[in-house]
C-alpha atoms as a PDB file:
ATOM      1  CA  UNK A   1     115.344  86.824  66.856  1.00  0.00           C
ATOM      2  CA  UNK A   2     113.070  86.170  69.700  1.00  0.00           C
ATOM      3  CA  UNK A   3     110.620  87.986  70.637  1.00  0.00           C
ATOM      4  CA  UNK A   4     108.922  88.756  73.921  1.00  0.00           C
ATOM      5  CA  UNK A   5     105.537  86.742  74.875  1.00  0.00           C
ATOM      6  CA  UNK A   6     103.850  86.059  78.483  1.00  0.00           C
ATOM      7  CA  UNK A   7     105.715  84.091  80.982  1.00  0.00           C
ATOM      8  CA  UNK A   8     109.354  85.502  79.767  1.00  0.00           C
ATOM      9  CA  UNK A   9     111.364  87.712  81.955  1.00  0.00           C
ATOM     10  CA  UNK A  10     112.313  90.769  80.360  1.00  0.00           C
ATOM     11  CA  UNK A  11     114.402  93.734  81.396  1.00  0.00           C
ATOM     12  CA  UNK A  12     113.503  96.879  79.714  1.00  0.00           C
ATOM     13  CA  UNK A  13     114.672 100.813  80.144  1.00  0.00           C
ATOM     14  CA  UNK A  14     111.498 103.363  79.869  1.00  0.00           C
ATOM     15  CA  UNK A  15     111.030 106.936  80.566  1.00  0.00           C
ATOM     16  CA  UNK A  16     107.330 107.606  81.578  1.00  0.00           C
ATOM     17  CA  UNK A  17     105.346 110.949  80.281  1.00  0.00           C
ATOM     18  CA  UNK A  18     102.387 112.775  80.634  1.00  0.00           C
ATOM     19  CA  UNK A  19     100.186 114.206  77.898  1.00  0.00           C
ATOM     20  CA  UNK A  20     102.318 117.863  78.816  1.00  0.00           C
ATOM     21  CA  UNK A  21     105.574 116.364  78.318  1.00  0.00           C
ATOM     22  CA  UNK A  22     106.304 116.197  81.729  1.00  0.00           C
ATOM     23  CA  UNK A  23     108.337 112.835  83.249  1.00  0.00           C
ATOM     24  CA  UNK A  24     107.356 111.139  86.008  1.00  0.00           C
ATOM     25  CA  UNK A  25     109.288 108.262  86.275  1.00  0.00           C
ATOM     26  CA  UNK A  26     112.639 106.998  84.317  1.00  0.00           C
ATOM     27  CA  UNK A  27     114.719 103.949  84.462  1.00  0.00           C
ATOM     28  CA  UNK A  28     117.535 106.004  82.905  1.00  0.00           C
ATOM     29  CA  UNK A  29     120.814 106.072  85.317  1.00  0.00           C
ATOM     30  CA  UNK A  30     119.424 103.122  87.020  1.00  0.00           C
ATOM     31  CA  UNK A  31     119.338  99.052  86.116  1.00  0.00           C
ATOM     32  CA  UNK A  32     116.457  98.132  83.448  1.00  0.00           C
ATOM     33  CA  UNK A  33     113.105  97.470  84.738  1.00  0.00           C
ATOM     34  CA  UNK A  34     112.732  93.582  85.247  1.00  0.00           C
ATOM     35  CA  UNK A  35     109.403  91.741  85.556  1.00  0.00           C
ATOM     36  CA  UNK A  36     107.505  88.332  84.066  1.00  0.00           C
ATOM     37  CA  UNK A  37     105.138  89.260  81.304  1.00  0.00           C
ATOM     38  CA  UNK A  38     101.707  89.120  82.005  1.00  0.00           C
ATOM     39  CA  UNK A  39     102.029  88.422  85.721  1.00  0.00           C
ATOM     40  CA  UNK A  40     100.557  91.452  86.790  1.00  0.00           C
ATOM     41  CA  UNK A  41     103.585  92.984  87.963  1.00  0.00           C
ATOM     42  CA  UNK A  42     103.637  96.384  86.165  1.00  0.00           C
ATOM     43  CA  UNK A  43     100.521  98.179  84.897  1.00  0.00           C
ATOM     44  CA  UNK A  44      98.212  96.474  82.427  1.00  0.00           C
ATOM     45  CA  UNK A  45      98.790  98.923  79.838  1.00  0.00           C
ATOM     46  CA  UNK A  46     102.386  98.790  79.665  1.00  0.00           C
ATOM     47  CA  UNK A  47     102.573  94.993  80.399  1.00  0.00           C
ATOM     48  CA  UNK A  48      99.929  94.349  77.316  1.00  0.00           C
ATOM     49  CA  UNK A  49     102.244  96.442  74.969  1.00  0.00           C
ATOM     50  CA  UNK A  50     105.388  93.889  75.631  1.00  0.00           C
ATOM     51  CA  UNK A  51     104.674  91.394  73.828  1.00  0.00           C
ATOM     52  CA  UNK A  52     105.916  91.078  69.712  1.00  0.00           C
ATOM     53  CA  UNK A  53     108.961  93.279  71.114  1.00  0.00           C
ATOM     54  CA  UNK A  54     112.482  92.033  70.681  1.00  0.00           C
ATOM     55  CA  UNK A  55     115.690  93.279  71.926  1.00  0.00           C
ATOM     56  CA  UNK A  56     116.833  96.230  70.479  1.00  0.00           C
ATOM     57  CA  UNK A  57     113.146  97.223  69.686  1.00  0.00           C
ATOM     58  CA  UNK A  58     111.720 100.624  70.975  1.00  0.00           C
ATOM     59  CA  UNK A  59     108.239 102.251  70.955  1.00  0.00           C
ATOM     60  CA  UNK A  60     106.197 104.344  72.144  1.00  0.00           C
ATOM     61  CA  UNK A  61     102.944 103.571  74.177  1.00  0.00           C
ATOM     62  CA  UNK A  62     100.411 105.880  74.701  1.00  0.00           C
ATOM     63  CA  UNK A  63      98.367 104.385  77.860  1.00  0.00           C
ATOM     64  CA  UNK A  64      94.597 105.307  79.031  1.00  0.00           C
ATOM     65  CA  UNK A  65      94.302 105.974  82.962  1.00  0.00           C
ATOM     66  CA  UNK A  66      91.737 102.849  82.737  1.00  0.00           C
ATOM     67  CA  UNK A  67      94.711 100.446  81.535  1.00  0.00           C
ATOM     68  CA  UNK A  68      97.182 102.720  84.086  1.00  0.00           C
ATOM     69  CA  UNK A  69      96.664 103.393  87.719  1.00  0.00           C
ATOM     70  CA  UNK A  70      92.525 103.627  87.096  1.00  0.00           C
ATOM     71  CA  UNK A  71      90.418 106.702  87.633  1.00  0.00           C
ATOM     72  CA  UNK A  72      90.258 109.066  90.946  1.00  0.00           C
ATOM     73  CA  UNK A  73      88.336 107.716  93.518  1.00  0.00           C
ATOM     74  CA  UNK A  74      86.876 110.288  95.596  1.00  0.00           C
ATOM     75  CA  UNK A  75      86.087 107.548  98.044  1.00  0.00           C
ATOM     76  CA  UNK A  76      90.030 107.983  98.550  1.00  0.00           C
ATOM     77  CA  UNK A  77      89.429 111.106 100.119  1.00  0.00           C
ATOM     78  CA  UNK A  78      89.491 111.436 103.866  1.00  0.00           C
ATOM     79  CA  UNK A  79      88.695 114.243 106.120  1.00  0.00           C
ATOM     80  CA  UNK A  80      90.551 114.095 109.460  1.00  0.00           C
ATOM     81  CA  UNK A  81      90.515 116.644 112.437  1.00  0.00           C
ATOM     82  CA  UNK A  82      93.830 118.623 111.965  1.00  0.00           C
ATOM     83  CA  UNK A  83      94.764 118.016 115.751  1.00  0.00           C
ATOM     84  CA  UNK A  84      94.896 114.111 114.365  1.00  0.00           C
ATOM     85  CA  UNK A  85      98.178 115.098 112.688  1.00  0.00           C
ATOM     86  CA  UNK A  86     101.260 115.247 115.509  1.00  0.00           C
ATOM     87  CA  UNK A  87     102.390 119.054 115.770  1.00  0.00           C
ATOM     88  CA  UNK A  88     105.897 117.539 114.820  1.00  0.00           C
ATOM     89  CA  UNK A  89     104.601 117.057 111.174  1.00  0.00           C
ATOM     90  CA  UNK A  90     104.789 120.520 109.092  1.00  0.00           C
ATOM     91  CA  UNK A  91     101.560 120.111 107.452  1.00  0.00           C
ATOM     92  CA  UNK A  92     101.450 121.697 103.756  1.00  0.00           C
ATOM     93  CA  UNK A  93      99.541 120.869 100.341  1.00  0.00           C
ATOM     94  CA  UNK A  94     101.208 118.342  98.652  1.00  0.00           C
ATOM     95  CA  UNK A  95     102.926 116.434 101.667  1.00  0.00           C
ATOM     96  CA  UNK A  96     102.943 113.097 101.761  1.00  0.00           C
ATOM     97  CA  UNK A  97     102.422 111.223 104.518  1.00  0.00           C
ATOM     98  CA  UNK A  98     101.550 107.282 105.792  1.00  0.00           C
ATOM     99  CA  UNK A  99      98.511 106.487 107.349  1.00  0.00           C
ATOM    100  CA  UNK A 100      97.494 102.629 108.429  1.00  0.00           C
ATOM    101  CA  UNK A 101      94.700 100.745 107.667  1.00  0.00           C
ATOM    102  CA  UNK A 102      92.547  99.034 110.778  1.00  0.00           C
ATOM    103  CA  UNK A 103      95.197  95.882 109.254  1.00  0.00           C
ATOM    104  CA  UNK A 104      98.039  97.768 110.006  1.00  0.00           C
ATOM    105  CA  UNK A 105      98.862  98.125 106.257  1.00  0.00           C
ATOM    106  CA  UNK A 106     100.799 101.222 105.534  1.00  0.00           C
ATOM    107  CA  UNK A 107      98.734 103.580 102.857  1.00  0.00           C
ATOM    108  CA  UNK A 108     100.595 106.714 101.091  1.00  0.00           C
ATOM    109  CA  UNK A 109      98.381 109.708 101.532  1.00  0.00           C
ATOM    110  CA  UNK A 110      98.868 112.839 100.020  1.00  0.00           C
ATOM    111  CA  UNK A 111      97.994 116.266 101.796  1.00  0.00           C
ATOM    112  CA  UNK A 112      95.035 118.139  99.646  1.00  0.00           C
ATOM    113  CA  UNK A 113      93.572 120.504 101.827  1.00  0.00           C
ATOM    114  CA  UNK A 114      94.542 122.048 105.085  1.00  0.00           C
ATOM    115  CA  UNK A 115      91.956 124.329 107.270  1.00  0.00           C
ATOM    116  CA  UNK A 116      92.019 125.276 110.851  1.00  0.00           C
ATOM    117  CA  UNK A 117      89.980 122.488 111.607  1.00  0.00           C
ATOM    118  CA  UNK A 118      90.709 119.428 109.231  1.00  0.00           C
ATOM    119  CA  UNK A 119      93.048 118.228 106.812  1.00  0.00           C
ATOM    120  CA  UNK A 120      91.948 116.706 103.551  1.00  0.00           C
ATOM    121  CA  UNK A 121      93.744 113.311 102.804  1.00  0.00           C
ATOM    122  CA  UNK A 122      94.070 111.645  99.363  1.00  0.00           C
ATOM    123  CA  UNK A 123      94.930 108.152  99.169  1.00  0.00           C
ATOM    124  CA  UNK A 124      94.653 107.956  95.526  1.00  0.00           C
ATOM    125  CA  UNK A 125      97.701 106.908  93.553  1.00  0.00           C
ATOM    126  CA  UNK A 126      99.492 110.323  91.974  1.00  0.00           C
ATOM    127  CA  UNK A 127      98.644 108.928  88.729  1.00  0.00           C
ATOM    128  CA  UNK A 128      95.204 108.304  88.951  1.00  0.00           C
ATOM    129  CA  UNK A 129      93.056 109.736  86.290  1.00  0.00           C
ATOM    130  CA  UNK A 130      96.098 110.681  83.896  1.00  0.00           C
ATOM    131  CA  UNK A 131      96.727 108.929  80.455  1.00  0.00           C
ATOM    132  CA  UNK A 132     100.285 107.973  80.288  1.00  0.00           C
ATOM    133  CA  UNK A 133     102.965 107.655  77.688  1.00  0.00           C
ATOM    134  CA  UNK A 134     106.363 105.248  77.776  1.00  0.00           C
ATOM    135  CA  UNK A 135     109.046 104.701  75.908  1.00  0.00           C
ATOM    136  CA  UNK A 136     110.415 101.479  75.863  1.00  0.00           C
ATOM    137  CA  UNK A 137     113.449  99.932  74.934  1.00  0.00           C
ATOM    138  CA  UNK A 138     113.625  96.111  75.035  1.00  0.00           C
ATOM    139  CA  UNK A 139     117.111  95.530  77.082  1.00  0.00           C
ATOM    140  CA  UNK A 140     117.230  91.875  77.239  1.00  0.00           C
ATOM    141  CA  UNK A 141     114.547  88.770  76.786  1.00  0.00           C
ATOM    142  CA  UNK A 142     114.979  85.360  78.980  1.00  0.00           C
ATOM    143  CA  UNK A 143     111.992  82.388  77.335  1.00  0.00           C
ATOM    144  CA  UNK A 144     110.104  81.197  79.784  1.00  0.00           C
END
């Protein structure tokens, strides 16, 4: 039986955890996840636990934020002057909204504060700073 190595394709289902059980993401009710291993195209934890597997094979991966989506940067945090933000958009904790860079590249930002004069923005990834946990099945292996 073959088993995965970097280059192949592989398709794989996964439900991701934290440390308190809770799921954030799950490829169950949807199409396996499909990237090339060791391309870079999922996070370097997960992608660096891939390898060895075969289909059929399962396990779980327990993932440091450093291998994940990194640490919080508090660089990430922006202050902007709440009369920035169109009265159109009902601002609360926890909103997310799109901001763009001086590029024109489209950023996710996350509401974190709200006071009568600014609004704290947090362009960190949600999963910054959390250790996360996967299990994977192996779905289906094509060699490189």
């Amino acid at each position: 039986m073959s088993e995965a190595k970097s280059g192949d394709t592989v398709r794989i289902h996964y439900t991701g955890t934290l440390a308190d059980g809770t799921t954030f993401d799950s490829s169950e009710g949807r199409d396996p996840l499909e990237f090339t291993v060791g391309s870079g195209q999922i996070i370097p934890g997960l992608d660096k636990a891939i390898p060895g597997m075969a289909v059929g094979d399962e396990k779980k991966v327990e993932i440091v934020a450093d291998e994940a989506y990194g640490q919080r940067d508090p660089n990430a945090m922006q202050s902007v002057p709440r009369e920035a933000i169109p009265d159109t958009i009902p601002l609360e904790v926890g909103l997310q909204l799109q901001m763009s860079s001086p590029q024109g590249q489209a950023i996710p930002v996350t509401v974190a504060e709200i006071s009568d004069e600014q609004v704290l923005l947090d362009a960190n990834h949600m999963l910054a700073g959390k250790d996360l946990i996967f299990d994977v099945k192996m779905v289906e292996i094509v060699a490189a």
